[in-house]
PDB file of N, CA and C in Angstrom:
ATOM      1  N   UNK A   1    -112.518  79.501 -41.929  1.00  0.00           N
ATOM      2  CA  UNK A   1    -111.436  79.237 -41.013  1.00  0.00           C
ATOM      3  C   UNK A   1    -111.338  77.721 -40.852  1.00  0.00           C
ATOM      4  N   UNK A   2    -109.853  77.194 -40.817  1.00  0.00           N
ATOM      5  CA  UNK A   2    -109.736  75.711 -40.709  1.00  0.00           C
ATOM      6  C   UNK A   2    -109.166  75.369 -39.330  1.00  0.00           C
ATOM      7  N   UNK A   3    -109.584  74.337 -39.400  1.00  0.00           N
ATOM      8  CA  UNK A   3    -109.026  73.598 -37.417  1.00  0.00           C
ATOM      9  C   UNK A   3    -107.904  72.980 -37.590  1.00  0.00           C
ATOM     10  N   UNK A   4    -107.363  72.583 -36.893  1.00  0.00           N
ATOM     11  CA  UNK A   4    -106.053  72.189 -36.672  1.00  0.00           C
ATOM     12  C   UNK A   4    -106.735  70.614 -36.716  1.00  0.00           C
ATOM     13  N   UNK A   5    -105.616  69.829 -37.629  1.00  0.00           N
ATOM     14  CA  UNK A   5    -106.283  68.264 -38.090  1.00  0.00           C
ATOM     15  C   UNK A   5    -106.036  67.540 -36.522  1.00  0.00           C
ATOM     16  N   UNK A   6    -105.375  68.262 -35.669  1.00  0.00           N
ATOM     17  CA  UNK A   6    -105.378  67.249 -34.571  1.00  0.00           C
ATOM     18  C   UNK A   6    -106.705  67.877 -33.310  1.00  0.00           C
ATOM     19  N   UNK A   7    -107.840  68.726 -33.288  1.00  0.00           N
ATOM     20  CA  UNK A   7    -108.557  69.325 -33.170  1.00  0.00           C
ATOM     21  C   UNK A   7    -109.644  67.950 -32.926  1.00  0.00           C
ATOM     22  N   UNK A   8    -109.709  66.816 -33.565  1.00  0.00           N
ATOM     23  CA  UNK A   8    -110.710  65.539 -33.752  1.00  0.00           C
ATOM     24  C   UNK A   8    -112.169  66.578 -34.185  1.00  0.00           C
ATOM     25  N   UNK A   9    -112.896  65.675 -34.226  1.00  0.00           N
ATOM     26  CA  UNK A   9    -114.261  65.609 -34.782  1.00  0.00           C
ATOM     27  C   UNK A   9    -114.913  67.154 -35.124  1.00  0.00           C
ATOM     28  N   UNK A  10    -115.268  67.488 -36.455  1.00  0.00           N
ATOM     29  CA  UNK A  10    -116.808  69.396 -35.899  1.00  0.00           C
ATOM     30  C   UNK A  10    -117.437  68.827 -35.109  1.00  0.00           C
ATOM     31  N   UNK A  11    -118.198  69.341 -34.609  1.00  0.00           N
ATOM     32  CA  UNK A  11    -119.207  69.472 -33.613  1.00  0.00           C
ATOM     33  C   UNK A  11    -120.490  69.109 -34.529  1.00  0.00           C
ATOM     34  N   UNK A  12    -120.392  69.245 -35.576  1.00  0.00           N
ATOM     35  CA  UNK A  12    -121.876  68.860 -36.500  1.00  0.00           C
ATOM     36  C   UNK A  12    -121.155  67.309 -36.840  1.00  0.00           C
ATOM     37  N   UNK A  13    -119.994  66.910 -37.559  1.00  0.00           N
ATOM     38  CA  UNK A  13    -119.677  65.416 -37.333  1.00  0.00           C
ATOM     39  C   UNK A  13    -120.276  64.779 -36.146  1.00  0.00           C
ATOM     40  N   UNK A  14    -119.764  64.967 -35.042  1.00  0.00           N
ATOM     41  CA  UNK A  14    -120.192  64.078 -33.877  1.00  0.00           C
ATOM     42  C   UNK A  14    -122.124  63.631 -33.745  1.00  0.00           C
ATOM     43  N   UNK A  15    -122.554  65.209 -34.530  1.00  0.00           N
ATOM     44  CA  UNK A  15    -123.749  65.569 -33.894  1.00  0.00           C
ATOM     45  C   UNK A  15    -124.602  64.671 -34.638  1.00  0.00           C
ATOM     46  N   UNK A  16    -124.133  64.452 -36.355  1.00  0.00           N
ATOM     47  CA  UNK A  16    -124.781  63.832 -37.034  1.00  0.00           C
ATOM     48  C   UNK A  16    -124.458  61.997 -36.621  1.00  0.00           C
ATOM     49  N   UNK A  17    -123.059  61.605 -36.144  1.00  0.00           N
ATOM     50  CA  UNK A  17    -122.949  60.369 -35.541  1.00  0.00           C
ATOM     51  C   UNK A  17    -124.181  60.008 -34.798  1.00  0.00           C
ATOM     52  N   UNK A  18    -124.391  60.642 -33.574  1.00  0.00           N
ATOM     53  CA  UNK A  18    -125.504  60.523 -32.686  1.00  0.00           C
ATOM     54  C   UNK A  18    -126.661  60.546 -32.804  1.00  0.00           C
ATOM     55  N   UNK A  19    -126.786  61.496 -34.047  1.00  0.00           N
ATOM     56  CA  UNK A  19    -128.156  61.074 -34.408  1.00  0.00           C
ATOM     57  C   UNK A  19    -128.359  59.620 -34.992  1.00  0.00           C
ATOM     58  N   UNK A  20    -127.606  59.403 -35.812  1.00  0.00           N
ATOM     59  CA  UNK A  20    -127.477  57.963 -36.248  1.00  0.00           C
ATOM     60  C   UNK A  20    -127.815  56.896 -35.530  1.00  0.00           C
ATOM     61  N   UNK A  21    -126.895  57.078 -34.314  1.00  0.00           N
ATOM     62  CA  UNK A  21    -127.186  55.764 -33.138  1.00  0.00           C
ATOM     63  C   UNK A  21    -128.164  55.539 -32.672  1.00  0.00           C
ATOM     64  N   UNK A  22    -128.909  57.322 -32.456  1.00  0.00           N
ATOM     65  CA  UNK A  22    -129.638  56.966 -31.525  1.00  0.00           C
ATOM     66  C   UNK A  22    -131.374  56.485 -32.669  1.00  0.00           C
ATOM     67  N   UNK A  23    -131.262  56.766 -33.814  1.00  0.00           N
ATOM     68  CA  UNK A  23    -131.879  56.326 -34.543  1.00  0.00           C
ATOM     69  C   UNK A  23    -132.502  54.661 -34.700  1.00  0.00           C
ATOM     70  N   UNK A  24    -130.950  54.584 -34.641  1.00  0.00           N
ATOM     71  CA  UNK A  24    -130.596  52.726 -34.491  1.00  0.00           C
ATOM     72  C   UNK A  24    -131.252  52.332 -33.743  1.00  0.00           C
ATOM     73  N   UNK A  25    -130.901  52.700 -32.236  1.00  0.00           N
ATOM     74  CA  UNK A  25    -131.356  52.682 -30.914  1.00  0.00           C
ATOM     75  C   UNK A  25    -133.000  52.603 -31.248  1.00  0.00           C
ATOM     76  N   UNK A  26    -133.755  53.761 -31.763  1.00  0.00           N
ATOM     77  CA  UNK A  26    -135.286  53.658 -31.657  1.00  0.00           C
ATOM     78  C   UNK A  26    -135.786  52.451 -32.343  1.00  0.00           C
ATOM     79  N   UNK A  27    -135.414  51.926 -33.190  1.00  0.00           N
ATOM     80  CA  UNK A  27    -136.222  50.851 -33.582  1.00  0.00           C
ATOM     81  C   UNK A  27    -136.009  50.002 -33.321  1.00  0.00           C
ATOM     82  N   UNK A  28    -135.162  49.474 -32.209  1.00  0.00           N
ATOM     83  CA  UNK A  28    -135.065  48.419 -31.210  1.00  0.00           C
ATOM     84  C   UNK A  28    -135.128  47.152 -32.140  1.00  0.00           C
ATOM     85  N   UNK A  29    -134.649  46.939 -32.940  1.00  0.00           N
ATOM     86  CA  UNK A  29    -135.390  45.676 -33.914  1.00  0.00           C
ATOM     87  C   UNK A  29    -133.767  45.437 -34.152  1.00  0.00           C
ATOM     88  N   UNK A  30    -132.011  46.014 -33.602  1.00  0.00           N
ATOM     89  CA  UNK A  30    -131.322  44.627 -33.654  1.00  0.00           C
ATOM     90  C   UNK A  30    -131.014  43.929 -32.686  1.00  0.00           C
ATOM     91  N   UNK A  31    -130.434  43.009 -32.614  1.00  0.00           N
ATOM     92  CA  UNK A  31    -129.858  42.166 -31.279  1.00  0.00           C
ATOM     93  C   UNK A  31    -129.305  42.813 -30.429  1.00  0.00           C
ATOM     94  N   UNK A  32    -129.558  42.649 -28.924  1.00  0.00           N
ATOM     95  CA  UNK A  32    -129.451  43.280 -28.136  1.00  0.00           C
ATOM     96  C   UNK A  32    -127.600  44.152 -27.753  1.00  0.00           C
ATOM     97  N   UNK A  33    -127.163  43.108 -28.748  1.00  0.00           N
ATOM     98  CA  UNK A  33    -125.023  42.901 -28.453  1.00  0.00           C
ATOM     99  C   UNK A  33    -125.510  44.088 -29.323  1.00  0.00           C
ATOM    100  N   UNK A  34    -126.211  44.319 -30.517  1.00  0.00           N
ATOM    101  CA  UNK A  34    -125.725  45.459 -31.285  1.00  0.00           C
ATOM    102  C   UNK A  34    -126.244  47.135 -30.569  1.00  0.00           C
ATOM    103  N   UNK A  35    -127.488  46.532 -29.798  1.00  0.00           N
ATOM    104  CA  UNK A  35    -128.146  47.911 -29.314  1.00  0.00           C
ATOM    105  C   UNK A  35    -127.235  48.369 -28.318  1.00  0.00           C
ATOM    106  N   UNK A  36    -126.314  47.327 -27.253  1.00  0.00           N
ATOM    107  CA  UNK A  36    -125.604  47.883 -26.108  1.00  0.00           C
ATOM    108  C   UNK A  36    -124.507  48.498 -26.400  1.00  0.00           C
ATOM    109  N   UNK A  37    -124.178  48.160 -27.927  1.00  0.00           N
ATOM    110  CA  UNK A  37    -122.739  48.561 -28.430  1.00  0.00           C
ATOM    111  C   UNK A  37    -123.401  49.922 -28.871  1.00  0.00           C
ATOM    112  N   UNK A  38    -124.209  50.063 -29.851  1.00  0.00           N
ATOM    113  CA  UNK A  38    -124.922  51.373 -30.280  1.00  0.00           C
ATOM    114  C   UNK A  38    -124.864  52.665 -28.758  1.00  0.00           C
ATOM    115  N   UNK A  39    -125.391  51.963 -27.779  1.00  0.00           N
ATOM    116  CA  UNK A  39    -125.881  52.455 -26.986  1.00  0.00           C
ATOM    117  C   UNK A  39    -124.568  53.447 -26.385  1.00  0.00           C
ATOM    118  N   UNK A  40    -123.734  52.196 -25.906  1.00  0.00           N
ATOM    119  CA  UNK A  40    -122.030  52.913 -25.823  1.00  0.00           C
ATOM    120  C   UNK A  40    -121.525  53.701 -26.636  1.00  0.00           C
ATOM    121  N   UNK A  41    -121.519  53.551 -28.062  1.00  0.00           N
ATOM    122  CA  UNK A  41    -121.165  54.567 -29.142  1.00  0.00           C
ATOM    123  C   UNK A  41    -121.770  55.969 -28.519  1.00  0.00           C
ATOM    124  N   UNK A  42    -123.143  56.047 -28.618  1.00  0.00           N
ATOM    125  CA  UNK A  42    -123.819  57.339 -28.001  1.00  0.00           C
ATOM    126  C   UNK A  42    -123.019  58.214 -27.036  1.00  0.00           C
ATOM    127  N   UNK A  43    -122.897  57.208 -26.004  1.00  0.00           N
ATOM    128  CA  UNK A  43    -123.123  57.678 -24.575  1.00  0.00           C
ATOM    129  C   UNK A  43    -120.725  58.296 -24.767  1.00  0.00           C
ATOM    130  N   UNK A  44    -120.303  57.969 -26.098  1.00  0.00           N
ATOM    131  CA  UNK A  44    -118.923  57.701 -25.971  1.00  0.00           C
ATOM    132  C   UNK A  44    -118.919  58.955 -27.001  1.00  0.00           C
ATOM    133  N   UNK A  45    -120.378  59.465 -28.388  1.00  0.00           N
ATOM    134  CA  UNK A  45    -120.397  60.626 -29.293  1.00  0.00           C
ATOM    135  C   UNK A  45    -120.928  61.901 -27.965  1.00  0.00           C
ATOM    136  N   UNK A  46    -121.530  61.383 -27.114  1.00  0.00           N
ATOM    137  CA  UNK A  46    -122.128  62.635 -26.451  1.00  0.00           C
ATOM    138  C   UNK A  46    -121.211  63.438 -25.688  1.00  0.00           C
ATOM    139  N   UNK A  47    -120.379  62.679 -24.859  1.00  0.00           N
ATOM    140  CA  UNK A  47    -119.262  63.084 -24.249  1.00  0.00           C
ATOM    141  C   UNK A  47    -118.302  64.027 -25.629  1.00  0.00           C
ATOM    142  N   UNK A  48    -117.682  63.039 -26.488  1.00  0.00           N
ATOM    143  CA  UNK A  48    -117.147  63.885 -27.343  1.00  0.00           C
ATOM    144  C   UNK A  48    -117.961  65.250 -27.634  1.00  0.00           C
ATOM    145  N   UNK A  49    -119.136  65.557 -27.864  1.00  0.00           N
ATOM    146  CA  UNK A  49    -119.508  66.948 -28.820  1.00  0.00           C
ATOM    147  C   UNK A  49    -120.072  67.661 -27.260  1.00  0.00           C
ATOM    148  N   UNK A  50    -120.024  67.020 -26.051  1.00  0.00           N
ATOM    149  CA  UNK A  50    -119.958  68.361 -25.176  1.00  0.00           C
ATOM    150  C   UNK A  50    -118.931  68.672 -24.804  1.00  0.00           C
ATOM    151  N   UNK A  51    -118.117  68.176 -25.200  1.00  0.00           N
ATOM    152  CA  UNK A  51    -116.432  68.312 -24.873  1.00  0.00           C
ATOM    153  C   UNK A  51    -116.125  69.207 -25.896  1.00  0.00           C
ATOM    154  N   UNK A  52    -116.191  68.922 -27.095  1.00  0.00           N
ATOM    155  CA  UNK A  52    -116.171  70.152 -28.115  1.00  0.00           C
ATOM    156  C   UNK A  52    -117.223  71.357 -28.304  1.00  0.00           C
ATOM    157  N   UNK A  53    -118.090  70.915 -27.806  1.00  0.00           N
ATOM    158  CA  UNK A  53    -119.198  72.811 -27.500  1.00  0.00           C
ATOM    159  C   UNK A  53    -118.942  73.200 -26.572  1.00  0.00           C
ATOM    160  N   UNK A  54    -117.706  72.676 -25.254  1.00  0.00           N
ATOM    161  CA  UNK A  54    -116.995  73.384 -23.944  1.00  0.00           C
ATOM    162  C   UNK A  54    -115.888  74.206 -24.796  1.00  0.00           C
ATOM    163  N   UNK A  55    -115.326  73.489 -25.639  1.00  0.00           N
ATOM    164  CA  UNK A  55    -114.537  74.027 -26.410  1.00  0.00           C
ATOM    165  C   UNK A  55    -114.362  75.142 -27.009  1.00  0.00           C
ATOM    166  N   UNK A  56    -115.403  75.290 -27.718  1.00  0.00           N
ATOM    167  CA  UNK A  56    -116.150  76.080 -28.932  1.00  0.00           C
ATOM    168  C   UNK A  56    -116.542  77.440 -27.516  1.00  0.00           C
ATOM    169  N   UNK A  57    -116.783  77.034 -26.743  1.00  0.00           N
ATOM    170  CA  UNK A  57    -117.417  78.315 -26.169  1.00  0.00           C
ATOM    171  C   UNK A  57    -116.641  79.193 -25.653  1.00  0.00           C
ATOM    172  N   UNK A  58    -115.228  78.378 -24.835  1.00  0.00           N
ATOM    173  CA  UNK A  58    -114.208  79.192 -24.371  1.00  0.00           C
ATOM    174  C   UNK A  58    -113.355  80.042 -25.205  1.00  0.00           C
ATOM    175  N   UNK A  59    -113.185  79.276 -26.454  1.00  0.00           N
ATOM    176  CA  UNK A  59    -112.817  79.963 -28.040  1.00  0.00           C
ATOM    177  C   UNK A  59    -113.623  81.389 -27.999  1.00  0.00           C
ATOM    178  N   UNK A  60    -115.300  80.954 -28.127  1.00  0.00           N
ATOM    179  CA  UNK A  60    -115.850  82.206 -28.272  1.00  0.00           C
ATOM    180  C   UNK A  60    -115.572  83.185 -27.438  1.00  0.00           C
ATOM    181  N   UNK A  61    -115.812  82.533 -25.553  1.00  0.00           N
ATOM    182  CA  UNK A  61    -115.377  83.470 -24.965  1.00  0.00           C
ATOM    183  C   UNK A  61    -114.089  84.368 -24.714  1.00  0.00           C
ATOM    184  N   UNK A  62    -113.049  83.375 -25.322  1.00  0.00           N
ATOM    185  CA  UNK A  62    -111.483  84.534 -24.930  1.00  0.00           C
ATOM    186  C   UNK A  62    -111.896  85.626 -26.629  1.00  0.00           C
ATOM    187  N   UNK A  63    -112.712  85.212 -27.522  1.00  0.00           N
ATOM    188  CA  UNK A  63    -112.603  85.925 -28.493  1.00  0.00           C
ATOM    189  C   UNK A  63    -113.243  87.388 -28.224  1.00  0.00           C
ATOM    190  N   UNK A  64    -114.388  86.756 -27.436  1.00  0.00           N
ATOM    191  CA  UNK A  64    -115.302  88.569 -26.812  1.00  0.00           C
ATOM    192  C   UNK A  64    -114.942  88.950 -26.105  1.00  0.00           C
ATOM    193  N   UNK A  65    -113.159  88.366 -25.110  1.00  0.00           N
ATOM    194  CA  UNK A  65    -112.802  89.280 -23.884  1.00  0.00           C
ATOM    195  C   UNK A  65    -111.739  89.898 -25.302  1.00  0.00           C
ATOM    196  N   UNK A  66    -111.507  89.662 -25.716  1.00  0.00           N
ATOM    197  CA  UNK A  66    -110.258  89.916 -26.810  1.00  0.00           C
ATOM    198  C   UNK A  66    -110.871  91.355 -27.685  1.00  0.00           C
ATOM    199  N   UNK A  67    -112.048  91.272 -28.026  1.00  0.00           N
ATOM    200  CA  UNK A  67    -112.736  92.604 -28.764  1.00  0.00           C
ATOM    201  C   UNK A  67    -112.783  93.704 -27.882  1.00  0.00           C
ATOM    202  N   UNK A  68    -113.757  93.213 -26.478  1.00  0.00           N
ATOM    203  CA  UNK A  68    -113.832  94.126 -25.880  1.00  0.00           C
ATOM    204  C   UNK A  68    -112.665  95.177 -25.269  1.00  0.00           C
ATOM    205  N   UNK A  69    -111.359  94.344 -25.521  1.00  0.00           N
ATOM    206  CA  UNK A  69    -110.285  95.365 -24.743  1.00  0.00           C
ATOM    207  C   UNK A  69    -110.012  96.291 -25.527  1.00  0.00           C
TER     208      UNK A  69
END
């Protein structure tokens, strides 16, 4: 099944972004302008992919009120 291209990011896109950052983030070894920007990216991917697993769930849920009738 395909998403609608105006749908933004899967939920595994975002998920793999964040891991990225926060990767970045652990080894603390760039300049601080790059860690606060990293840091914002995060805190700007996390919002996005719980915004899309709120998503994803209400999907699921109208889908199991939808079977059950």
């Amino acid at each position: 099944m395909s998403r609608p291209e105006t749908a933004g990011p899967a939920f595994e896109e975002l998920l793999a972004g964040l891991e990225q950052t926060i990767a970045q983030l652990a080894t603390g070894t760039a300049p601080l302008e790059e860690l606060v920007a990293a840091h914002q990216k995060a805190v700007r991917l996390l919002a996005e992919a719980t915004a899309r697993l709120d998503e994803l769930k209400t999907r699921a849920d109208q889908a199991a009120r939808s079977l059950a009738e």
